[in-house]
N, C-alpha and C. Protein backbone atom coordinates (compact mmCIF):
# COMPACT_ATOMS: atom_id res chain seq x y z
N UNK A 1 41.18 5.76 -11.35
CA UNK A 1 39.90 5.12 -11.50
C UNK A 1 38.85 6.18 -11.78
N UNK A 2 37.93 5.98 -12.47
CA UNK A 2 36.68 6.81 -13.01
C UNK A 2 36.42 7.36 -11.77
N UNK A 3 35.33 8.09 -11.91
CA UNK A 3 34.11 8.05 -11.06
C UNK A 3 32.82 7.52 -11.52
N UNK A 4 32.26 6.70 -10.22
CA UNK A 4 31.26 5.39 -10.58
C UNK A 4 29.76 6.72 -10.79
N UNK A 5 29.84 7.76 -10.10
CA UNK A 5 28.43 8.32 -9.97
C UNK A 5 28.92 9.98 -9.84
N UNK A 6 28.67 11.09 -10.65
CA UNK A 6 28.98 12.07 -10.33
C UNK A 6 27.56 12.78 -10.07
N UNK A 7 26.71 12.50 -9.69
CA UNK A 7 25.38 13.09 -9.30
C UNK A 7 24.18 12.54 -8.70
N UNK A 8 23.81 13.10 -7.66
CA UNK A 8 23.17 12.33 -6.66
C UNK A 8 21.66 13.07 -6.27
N UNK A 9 20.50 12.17 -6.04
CA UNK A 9 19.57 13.04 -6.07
C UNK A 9 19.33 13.50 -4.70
N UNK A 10 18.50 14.40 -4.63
CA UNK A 10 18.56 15.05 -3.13
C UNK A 10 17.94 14.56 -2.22
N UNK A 11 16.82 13.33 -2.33
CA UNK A 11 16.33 12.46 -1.47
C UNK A 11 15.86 11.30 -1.89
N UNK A 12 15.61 9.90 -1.25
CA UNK A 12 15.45 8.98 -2.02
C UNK A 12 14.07 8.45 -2.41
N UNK A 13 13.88 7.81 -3.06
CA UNK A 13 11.96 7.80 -3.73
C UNK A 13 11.81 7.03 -2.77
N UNK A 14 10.75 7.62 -2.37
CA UNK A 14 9.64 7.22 -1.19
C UNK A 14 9.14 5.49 -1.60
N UNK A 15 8.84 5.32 -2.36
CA UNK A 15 8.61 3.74 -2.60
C UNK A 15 8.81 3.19 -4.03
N UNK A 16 9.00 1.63 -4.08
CA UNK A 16 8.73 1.19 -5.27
C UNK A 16 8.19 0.20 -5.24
N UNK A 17 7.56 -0.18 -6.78
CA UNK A 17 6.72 -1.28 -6.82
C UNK A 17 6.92 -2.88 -6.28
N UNK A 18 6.30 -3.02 -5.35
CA UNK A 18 6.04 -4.51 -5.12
C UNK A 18 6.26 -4.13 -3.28
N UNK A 19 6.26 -3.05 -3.13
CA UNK A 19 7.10 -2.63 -1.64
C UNK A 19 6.11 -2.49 -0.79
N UNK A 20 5.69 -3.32 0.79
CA UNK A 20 4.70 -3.26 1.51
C UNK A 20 4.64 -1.98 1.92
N UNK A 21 3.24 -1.19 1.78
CA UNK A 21 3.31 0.26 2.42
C UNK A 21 3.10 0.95 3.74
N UNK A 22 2.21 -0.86 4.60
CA UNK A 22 2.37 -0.46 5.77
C UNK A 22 2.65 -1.61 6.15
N UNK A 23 3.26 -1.54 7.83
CA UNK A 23 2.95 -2.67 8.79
C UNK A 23 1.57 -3.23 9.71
N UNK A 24 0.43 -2.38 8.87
CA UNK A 24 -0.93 -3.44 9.43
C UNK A 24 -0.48 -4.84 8.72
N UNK A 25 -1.79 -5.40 10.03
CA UNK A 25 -1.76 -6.53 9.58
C UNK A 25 -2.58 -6.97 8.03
N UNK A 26 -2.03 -8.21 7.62
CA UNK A 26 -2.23 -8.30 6.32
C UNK A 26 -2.16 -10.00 6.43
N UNK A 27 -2.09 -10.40 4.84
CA UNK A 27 -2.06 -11.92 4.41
C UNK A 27 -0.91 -11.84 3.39
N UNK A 28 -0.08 -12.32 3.93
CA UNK A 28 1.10 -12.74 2.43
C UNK A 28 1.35 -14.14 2.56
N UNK A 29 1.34 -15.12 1.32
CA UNK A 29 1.69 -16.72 1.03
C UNK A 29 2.70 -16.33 -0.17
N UNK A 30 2.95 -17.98 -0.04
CA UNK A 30 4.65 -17.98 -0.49
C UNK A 30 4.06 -18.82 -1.43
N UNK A 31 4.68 -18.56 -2.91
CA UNK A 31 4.34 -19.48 -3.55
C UNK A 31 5.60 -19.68 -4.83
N UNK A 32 5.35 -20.49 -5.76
CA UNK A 32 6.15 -20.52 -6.91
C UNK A 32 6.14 -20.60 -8.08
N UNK A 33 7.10 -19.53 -8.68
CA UNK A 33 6.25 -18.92 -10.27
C UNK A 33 6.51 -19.83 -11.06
N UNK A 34 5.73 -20.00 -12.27
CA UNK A 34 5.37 -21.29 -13.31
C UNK A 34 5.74 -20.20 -14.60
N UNK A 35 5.24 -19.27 -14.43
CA UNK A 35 5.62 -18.41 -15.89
C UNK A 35 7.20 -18.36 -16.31
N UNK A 36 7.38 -18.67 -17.88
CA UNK A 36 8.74 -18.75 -18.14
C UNK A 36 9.51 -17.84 -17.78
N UNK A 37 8.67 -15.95 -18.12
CA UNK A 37 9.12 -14.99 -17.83
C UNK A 37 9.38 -14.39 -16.55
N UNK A 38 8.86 -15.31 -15.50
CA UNK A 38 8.71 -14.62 -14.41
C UNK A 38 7.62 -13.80 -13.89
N UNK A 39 7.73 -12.83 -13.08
CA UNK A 39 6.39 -11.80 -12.77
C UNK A 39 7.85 -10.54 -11.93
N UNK A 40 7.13 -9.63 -12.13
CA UNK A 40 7.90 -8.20 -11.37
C UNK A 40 7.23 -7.74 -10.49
N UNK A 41 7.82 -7.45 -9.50
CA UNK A 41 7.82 -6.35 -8.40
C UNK A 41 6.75 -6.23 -8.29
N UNK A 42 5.86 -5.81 -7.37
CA UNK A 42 4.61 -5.63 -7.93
C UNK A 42 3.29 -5.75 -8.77
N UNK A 43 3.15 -6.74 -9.23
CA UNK A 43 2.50 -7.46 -10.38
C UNK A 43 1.49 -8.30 -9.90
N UNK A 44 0.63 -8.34 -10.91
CA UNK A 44 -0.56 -9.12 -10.29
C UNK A 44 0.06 -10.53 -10.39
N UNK A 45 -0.23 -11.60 -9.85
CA UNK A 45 -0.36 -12.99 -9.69
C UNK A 45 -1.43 -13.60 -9.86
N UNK A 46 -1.80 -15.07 -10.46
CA UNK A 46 -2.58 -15.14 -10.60
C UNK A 46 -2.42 -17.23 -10.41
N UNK A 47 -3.19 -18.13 -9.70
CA UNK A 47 -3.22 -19.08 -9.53
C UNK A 47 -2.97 -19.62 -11.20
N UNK A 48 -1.55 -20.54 -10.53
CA UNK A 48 -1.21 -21.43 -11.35
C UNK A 48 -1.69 -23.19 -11.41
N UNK A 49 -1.04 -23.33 -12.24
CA UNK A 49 -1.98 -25.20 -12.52
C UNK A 49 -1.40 -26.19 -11.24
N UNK A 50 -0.20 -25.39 -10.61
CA UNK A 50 0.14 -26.61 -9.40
C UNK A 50 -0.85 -25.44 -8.20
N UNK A 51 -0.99 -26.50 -7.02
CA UNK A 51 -1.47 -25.68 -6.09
C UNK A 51 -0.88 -24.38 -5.28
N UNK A 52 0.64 -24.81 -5.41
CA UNK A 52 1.52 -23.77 -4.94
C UNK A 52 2.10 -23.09 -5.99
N UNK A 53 1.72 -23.08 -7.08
CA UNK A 53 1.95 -22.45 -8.04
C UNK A 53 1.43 -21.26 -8.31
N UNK A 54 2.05 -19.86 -8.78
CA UNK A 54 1.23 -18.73 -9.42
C UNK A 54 2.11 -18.38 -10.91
N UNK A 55 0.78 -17.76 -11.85
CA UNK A 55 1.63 -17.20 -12.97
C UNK A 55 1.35 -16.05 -13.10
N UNK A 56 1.95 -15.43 -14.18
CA UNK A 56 1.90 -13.82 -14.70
C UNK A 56 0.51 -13.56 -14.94
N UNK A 57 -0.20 -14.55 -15.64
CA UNK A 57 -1.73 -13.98 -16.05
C UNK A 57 -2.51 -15.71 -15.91
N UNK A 58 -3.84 -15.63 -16.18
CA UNK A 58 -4.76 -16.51 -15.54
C UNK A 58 -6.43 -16.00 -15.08
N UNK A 59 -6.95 -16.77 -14.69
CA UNK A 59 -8.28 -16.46 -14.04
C UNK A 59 -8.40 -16.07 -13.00
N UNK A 60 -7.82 -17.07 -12.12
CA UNK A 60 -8.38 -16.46 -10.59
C UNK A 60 -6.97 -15.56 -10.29
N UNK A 61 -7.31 -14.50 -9.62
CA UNK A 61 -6.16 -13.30 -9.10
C UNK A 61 -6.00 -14.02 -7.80
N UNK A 62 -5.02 -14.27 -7.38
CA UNK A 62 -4.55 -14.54 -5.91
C UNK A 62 -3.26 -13.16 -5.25
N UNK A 63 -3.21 -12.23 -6.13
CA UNK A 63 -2.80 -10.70 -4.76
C UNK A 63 -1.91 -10.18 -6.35
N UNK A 64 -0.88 -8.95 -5.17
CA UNK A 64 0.30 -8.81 -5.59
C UNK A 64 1.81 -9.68 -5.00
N UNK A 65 2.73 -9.76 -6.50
CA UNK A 65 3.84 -10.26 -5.51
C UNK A 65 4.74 -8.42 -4.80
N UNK A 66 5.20 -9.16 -4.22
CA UNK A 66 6.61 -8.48 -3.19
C UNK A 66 7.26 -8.36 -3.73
N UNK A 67 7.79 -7.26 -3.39
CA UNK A 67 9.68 -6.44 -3.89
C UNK A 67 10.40 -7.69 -2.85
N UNK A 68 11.26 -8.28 -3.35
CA UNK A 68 12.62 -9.26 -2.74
C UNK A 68 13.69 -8.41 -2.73
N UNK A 69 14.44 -8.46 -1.67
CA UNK A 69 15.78 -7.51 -1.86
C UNK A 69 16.91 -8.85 -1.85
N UNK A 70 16.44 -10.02 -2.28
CA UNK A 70 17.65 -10.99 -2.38
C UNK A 70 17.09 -11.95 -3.41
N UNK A 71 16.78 -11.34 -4.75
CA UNK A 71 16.76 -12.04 -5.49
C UNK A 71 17.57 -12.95 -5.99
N UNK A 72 17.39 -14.48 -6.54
CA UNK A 72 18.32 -15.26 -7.31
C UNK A 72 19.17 -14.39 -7.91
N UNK A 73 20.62 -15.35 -8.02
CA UNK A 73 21.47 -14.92 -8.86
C UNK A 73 21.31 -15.24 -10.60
N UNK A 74 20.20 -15.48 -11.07
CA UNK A 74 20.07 -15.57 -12.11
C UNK A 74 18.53 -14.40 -12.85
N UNK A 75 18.61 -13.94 -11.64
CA UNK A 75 17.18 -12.89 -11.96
C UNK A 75 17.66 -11.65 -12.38
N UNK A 76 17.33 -10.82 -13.25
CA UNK A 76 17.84 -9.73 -14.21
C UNK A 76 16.23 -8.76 -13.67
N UNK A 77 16.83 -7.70 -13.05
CA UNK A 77 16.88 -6.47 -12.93
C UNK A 77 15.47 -6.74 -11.66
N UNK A 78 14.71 -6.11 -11.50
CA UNK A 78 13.22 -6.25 -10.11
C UNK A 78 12.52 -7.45 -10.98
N UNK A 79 12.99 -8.55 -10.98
CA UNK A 79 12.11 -9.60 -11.90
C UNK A 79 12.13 -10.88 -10.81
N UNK A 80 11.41 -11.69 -10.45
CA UNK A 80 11.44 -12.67 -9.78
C UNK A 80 11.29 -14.06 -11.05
N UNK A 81 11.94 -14.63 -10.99
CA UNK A 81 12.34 -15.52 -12.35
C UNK A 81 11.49 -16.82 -11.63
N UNK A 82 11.18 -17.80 -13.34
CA UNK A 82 10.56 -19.05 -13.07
C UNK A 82 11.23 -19.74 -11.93
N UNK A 83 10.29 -20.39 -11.15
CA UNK A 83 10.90 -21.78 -10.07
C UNK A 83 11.66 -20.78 -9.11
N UNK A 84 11.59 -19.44 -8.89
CA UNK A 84 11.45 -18.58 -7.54
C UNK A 84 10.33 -18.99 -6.59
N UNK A 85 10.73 -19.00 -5.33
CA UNK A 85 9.17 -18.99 -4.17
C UNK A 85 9.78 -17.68 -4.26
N UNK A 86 8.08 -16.93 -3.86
CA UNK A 86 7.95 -15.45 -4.03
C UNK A 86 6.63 -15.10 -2.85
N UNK A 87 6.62 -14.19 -1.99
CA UNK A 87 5.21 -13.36 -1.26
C UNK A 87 4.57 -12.77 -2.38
N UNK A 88 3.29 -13.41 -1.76
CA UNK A 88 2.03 -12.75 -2.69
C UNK A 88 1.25 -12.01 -1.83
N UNK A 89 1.02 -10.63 -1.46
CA UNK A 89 0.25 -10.35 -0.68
C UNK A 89 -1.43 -10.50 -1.70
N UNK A 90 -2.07 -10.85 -0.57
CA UNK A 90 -3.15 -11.12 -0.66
C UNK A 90 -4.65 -10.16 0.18
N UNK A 91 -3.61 -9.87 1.59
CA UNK A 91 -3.89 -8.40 1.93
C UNK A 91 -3.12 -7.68 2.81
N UNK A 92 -3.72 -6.35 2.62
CA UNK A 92 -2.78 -5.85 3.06
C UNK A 92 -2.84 -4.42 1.96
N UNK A 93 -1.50 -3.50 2.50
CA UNK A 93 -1.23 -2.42 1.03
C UNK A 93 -0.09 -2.77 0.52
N UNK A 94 0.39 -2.34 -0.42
CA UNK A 94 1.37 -2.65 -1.63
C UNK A 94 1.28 -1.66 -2.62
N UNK A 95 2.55 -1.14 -2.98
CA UNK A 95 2.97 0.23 -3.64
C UNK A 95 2.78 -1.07 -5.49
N UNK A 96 1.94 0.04 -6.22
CA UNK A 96 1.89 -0.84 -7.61
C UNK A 96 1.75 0.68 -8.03
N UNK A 97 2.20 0.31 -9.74
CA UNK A 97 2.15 1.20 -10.88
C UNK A 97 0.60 1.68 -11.12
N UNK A 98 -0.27 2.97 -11.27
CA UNK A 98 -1.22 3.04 -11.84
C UNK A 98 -1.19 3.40 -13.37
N UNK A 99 -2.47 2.53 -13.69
CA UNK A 99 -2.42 2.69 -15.47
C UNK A 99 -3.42 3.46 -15.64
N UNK A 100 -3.50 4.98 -15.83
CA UNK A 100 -4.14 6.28 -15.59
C UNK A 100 -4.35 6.48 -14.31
N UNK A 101 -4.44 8.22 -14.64
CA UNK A 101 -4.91 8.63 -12.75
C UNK A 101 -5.89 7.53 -11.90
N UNK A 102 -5.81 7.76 -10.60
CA UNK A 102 -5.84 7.09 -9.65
C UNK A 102 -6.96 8.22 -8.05
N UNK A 103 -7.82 7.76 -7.82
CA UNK A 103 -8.17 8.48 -6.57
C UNK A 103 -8.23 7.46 -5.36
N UNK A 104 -7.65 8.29 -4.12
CA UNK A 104 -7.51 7.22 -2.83
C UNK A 104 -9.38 7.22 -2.67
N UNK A 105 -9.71 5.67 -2.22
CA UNK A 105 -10.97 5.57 -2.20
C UNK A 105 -11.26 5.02 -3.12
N UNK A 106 -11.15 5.05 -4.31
CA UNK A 106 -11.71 4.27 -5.62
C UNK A 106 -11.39 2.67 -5.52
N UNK A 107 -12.69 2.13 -6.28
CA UNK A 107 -12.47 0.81 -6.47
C UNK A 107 -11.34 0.52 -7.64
N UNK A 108 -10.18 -1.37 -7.12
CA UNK A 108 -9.41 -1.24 -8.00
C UNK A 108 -9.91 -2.14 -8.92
N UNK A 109 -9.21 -1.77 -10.57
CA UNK A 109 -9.83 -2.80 -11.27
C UNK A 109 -8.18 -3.77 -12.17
N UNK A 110 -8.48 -4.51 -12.70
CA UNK A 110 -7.60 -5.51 -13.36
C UNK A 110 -7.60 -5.35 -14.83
N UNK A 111 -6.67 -4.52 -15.60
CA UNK A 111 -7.11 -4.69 -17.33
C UNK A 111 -6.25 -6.25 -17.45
N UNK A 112 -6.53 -6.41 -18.68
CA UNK A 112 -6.03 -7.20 -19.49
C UNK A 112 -5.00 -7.87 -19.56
N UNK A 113 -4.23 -6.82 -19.69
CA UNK A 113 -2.56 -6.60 -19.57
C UNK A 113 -2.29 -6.73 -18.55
N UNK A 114 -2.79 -6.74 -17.37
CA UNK A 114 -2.29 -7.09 -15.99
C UNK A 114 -1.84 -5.74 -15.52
N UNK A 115 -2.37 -4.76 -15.73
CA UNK A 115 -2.19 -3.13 -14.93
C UNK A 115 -3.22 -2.62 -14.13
N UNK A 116 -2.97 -2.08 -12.79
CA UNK A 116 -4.25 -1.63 -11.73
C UNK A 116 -4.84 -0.46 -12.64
N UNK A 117 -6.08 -0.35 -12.31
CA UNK A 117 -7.17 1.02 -13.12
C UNK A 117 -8.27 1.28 -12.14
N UNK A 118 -8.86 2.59 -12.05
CA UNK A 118 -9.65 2.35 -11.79
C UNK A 118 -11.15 2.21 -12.94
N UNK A 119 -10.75 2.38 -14.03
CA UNK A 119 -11.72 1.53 -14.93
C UNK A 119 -12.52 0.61 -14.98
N UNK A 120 -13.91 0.49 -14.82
CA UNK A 120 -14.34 -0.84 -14.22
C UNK A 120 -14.62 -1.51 -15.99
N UNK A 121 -14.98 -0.43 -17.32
CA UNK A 121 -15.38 -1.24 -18.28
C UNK A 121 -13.93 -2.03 -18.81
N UNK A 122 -14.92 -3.24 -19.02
CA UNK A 122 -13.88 -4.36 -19.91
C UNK A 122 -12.79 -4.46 -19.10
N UNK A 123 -12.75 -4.58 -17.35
CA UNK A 123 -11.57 -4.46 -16.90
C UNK A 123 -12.68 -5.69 -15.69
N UNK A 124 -11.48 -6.21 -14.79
CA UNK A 124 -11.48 -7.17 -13.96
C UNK A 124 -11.74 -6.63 -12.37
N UNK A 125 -13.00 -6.65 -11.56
CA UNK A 125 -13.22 -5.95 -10.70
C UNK A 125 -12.04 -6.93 -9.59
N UNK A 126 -11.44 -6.12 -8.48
CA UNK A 126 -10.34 -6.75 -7.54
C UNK A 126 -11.08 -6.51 -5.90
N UNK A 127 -10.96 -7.28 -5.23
CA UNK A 127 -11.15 -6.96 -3.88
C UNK A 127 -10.01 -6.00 -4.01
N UNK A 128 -10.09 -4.93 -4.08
CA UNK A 128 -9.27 -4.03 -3.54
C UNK A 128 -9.79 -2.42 -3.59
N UNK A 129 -9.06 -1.44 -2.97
CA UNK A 129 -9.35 -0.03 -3.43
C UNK A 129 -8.12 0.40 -3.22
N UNK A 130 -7.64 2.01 -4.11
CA UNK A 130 -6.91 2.42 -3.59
C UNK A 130 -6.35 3.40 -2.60
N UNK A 131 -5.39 3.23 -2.03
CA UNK A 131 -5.44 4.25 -0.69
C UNK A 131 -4.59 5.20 -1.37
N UNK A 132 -4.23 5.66 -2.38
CA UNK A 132 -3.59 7.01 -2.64
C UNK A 132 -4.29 7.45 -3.75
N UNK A 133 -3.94 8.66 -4.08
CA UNK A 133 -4.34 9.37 -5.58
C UNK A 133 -2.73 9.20 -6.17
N UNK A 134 -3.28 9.38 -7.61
CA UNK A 134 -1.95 9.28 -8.39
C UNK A 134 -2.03 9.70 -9.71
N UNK A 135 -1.15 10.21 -10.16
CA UNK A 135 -1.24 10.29 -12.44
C UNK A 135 -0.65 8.83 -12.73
N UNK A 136 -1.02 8.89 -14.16
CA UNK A 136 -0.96 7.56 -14.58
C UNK A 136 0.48 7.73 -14.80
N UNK A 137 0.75 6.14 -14.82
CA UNK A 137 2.22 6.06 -14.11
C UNK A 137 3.06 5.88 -12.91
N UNK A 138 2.01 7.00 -11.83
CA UNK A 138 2.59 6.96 -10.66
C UNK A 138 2.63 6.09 -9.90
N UNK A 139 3.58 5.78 -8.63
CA UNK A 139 3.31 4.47 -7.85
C UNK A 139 2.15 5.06 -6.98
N UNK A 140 1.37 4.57 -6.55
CA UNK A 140 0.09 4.93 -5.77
C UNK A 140 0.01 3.45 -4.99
N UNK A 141 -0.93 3.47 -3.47
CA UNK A 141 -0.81 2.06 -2.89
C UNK A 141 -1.93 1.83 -2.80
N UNK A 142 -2.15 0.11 -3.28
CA UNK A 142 -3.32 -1.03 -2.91
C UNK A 142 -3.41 -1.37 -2.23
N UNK A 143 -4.80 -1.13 -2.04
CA UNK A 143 -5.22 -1.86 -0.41
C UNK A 143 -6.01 -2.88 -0.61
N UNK A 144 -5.53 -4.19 -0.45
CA UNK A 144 -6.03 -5.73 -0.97
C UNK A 144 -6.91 -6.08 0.48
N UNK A 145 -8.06 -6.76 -0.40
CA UNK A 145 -8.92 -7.72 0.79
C UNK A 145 -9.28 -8.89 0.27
N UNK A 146 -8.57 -9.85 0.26
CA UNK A 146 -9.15 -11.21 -0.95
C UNK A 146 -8.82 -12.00 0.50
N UNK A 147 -10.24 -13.30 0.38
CA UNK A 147 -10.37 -14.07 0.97
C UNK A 147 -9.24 -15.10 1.32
């Protein structure tokens, strides 16, 4: 038989996206995705047309979703697929992708595309700030306060 893995890294990454960063207390609701595509790991959410509904993009922001470690058997790769119930934190921190550098303390903002910034032009101001610094790219953590 092969070998499945001949190289191993020397410690394991400290976090990934959608992954709660602490155990303060916080707000997470359960809800269920309407988008065909789904939403990932970490991703903004955003109130869908049913009440318990959220989609990929929209008007009102209702959090980030959650990393699931028991996703459906029909979900392909950190993706939470349509007609999943999924945690949305709402507050709380949560490890997300930054889209350019990042300072802990800065207000967070919302582009377009649905990526955290701290950019406020032409971008979507968030109850949130972030609690890490980061390069763009890096996982850095949100600290959510939405009503």
């Amino acid at each position: 038989m092969p070998a499945v893995q001949t190289t191993y890294p020397g410690e394991m990454a400290p976090a990934f996206e959608g992954m709660i960063a602490s155990m303060e207390p916080g707000g997470i609701i359960s809800r269920v995705i309407e988008s065909a595509g789904g939403i990932g790991f970490g991703k903004p959410a955003f109130q869908g047309a049913d009440a318990n509904g959220i989609a990929a993009t929209g008007s009102v922001f209702r959090g980030v979703t959650v990393a699931d470690h028991f996703p459906l058997a029909n979900a392909t790769g950190d993706l939470h697929p349509k007609g999943d119930t999924v945690s949305v934190m709402e507050r709380g921190t949560v490890w997300v992708k930054a889209s350019g550098p990042v300072t802990a303390g800065a207000p967070a903002y919302l582009t377009a595309a649905g990526a955290f910034t701290v950019t406020a032009t032409d971008n979507t101001a968030l109850r949130a700030v972030f609690d890490s610094s980061g390069a763009s790219g890096a996982l850095v953590k949100l600290k959510l306060n939405l009503p």
